[in-house]
PDB file of N, CA and C in Angstrom:
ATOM      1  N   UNK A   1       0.844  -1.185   0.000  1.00  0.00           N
ATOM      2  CA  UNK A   1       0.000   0.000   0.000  1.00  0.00           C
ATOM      3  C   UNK A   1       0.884   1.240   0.000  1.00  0.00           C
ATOM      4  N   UNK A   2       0.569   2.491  -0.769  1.00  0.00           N
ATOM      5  CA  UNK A   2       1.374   3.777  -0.709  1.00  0.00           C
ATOM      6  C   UNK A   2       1.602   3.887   1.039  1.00  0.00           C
ATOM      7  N   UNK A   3       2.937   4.134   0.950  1.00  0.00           N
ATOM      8  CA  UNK A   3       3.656   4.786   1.940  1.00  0.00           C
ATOM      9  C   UNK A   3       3.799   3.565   3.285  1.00  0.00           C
ATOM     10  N   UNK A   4       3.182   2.049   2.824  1.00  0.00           N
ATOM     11  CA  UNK A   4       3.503   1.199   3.693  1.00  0.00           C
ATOM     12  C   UNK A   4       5.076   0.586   3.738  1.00  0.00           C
ATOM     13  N   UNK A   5       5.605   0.588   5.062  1.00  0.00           N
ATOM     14  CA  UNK A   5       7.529   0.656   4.784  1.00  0.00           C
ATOM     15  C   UNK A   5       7.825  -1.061   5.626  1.00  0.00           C
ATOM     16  N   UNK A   6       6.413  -1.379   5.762  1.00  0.00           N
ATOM     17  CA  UNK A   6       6.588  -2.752   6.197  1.00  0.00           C
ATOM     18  C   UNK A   6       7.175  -4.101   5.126  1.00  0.00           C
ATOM     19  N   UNK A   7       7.858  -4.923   5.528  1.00  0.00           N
ATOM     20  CA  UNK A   7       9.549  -6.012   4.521  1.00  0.00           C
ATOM     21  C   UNK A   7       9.068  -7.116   5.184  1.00  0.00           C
ATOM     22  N   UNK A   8       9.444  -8.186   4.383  1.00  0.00           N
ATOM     23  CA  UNK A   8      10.038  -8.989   4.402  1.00  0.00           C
ATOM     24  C   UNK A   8      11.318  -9.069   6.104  1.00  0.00           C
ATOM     25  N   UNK A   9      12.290  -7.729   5.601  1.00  0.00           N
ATOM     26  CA  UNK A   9      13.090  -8.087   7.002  1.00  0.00           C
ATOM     27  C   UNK A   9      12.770  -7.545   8.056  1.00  0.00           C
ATOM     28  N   UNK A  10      11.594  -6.587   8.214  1.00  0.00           N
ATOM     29  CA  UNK A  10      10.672  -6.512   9.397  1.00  0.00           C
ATOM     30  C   UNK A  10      10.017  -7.522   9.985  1.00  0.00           C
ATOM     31  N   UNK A  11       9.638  -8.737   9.222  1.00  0.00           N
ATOM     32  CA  UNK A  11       8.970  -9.856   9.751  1.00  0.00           C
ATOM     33  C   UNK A  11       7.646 -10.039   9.351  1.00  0.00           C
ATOM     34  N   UNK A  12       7.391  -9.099   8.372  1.00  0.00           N
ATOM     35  CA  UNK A  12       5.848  -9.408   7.728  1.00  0.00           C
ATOM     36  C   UNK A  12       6.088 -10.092   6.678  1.00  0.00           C
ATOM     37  N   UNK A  13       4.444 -10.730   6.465  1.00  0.00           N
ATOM     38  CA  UNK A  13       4.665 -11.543   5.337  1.00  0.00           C
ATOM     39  C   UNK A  13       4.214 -10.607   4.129  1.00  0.00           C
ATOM     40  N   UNK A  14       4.556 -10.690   2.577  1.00  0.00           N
ATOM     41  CA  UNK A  14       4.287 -10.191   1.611  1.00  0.00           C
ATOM     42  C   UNK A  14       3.905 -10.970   0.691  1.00  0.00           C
ATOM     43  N   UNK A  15       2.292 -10.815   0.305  1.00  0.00           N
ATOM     44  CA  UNK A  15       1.488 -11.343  -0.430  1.00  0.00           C
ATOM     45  C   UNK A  15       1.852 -10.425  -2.050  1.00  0.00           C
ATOM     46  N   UNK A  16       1.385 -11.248  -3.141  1.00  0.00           N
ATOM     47  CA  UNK A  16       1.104 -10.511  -4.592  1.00  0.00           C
ATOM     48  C   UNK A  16      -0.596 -10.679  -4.755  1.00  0.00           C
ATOM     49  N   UNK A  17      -0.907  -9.600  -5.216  1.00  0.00           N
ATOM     50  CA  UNK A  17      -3.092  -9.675  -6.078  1.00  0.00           C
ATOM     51  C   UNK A  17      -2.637 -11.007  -6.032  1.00  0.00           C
ATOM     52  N   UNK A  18      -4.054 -11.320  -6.427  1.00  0.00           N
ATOM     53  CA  UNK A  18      -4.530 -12.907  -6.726  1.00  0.00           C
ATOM     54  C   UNK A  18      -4.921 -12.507  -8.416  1.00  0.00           C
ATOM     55  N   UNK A  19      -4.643 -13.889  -8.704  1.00  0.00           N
ATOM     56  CA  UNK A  19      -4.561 -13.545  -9.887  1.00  0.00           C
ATOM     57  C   UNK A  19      -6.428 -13.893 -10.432  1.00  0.00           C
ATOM     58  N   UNK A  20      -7.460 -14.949  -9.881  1.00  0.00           N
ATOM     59  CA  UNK A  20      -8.825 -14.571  -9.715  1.00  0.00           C
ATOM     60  C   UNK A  20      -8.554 -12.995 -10.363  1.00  0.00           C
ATOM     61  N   UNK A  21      -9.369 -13.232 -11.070  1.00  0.00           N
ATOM     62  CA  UNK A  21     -10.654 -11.593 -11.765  1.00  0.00           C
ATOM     63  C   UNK A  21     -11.074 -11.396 -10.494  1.00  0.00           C
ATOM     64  N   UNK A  22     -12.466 -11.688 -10.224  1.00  0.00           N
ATOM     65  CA  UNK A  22     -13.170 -11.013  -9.433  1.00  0.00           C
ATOM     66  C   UNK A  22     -12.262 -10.339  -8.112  1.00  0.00           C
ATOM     67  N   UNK A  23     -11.246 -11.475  -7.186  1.00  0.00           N
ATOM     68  CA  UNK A  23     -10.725 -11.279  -6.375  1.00  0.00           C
ATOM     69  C   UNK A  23      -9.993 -10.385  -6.357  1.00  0.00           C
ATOM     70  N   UNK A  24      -9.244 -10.151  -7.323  1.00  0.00           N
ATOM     71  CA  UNK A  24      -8.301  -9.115  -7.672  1.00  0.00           C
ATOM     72  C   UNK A  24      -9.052  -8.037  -7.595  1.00  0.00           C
ATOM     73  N   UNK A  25     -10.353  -7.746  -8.345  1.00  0.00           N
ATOM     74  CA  UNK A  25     -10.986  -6.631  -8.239  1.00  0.00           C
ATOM     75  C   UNK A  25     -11.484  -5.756  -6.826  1.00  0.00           C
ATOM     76  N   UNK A  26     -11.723  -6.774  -6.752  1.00  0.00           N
ATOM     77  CA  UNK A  26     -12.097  -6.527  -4.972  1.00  0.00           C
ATOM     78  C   UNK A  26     -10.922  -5.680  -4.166  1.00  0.00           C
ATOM     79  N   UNK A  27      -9.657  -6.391  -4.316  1.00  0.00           N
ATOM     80  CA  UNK A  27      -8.732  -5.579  -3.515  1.00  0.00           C
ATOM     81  C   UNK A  27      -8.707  -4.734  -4.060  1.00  0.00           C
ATOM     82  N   UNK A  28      -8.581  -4.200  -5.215  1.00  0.00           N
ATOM     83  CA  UNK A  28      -8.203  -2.918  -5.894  1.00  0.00           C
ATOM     84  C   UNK A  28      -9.402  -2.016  -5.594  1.00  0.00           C
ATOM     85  N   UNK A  29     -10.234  -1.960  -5.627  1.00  0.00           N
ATOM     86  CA  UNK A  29     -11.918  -1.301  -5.413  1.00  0.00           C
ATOM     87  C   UNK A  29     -11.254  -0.842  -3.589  1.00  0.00           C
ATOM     88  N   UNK A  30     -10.963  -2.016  -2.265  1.00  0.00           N
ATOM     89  CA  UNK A  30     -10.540  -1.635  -1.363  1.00  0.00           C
ATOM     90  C   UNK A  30      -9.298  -1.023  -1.007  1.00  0.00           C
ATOM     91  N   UNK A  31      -8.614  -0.810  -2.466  1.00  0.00           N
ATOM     92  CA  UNK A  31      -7.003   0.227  -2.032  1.00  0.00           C
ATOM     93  C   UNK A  31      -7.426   1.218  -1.726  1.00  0.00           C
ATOM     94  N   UNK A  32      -8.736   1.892  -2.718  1.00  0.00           N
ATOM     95  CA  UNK A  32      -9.088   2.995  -2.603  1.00  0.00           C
ATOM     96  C   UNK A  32      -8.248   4.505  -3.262  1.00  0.00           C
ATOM     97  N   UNK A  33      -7.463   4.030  -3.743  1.00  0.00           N
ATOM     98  CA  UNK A  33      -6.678   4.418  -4.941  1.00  0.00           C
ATOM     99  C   UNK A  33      -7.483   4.659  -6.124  1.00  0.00           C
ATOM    100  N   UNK A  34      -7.552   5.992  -6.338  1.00  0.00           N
ATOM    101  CA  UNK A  34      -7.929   6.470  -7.863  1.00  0.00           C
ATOM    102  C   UNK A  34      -7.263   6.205  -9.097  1.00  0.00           C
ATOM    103  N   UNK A  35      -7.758   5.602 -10.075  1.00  0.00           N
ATOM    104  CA  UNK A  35      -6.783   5.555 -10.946  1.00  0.00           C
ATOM    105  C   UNK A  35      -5.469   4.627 -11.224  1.00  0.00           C
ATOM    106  N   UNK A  36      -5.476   3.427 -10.209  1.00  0.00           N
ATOM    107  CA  UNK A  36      -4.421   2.918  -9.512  1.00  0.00           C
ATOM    108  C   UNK A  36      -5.125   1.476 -10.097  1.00  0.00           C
ATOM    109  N   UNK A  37      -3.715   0.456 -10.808  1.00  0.00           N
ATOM    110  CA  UNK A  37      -4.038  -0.425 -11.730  1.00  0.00           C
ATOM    111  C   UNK A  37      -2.706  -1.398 -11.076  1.00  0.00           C
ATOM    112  N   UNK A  38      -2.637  -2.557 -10.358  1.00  0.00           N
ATOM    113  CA  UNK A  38      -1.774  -2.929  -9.985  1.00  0.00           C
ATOM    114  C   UNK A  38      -0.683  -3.519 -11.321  1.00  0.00           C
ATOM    115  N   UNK A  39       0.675  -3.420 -10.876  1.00  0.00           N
ATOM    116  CA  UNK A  39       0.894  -4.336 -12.228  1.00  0.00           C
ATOM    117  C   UNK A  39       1.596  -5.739 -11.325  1.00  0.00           C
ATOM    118  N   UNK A  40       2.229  -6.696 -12.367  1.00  0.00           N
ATOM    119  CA  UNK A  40       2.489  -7.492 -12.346  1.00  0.00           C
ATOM    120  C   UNK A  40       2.980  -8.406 -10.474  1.00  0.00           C
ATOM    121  N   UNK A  41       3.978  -7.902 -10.414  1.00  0.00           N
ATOM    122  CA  UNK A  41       4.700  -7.506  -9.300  1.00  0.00           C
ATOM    123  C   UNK A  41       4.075  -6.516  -7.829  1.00  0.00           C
ATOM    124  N   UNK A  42       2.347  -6.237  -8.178  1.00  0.00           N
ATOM    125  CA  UNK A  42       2.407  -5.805  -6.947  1.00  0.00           C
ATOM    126  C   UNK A  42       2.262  -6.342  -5.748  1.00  0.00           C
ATOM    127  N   UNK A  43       2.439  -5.861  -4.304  1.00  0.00           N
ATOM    128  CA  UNK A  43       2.080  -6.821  -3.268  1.00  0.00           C
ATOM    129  C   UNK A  43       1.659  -6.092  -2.281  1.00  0.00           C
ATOM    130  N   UNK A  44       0.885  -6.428  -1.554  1.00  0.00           N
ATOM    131  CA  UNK A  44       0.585  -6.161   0.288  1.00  0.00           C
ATOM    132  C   UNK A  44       1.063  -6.494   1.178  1.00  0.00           C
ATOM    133  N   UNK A  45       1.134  -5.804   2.371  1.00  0.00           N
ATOM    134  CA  UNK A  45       1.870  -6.563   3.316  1.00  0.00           C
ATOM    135  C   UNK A  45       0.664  -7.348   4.325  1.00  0.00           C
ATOM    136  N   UNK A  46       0.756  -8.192   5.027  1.00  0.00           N
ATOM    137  CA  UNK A  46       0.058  -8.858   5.519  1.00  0.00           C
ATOM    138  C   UNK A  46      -1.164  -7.893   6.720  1.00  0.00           C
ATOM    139  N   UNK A  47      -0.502  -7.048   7.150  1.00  0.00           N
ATOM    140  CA  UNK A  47      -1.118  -5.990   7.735  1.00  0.00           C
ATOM    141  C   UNK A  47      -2.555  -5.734   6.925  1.00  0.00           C
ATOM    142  N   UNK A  48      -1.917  -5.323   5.579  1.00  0.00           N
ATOM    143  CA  UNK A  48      -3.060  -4.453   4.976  1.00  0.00           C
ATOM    144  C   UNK A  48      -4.135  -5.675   4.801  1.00  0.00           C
ATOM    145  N   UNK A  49      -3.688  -6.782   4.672  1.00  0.00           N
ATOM    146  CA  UNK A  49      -4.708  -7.476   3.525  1.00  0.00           C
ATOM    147  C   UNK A  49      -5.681  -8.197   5.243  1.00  0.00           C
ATOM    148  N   UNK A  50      -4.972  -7.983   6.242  1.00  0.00           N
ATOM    149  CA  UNK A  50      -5.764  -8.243   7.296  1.00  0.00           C
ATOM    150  C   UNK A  50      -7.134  -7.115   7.335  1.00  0.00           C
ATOM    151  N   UNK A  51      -6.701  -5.944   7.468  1.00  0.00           N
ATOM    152  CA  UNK A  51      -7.427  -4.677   6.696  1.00  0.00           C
ATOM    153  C   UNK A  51      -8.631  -4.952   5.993  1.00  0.00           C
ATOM    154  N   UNK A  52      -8.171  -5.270   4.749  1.00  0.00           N
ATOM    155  CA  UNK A  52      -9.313  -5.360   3.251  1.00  0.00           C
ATOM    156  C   UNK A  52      -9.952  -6.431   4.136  1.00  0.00           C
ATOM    157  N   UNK A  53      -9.439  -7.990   4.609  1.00  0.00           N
ATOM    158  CA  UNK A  53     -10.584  -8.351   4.384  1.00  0.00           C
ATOM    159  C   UNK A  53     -11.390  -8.204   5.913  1.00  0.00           C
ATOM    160  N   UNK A  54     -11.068  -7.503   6.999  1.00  0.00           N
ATOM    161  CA  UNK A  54     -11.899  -7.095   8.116  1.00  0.00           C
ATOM    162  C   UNK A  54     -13.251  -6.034   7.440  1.00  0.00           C
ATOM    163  N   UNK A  55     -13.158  -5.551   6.230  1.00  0.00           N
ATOM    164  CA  UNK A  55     -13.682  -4.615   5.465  1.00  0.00           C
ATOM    165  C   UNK A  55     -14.904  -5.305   4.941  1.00  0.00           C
ATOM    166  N   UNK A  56     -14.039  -6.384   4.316  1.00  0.00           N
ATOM    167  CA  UNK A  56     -15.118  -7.188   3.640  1.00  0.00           C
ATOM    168  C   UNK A  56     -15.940  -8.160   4.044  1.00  0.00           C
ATOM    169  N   UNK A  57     -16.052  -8.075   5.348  1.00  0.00           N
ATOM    170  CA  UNK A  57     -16.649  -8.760   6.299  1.00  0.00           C
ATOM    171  C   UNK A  57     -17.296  -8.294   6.721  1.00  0.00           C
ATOM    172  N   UNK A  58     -17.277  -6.886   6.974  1.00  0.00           N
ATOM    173  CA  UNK A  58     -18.653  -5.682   7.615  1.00  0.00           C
ATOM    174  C   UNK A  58     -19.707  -5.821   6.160  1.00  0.00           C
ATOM    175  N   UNK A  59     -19.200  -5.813   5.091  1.00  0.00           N
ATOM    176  CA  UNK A  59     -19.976  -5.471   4.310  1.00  0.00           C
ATOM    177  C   UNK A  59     -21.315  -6.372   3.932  1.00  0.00           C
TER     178      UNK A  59
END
């Protein structure tokens, strides 16, 4: 996620999108990022994706 400084040698884990359509969409809709198209290589840190899906669970 912009401006997240959380590694690998911090001790988090680092996920890439899923490659799933729908799923993928989903996270991207919850970056909340305008305009923002992941490419190949992007990833989350385990933090965030705890995040999205506490999100997607209210919903």
């Amino acid at each position: 996620a912009k401006g997240c400084t959380n590694s690998l040698v911090k001790g988090f884990k680092i996920v890439y999108f899923p490659k799933d359509v729908e799923r993928r969409a989903k996270w991207i809709i919850n970056m909340n990022r305008a305009n923002w198209v992941p490419i190949k290589n992007s990833t989350l840190c385990e933090i965030r994706i705890i995040i999205l899906n506490y999100f997607r669970c209210l919903c």
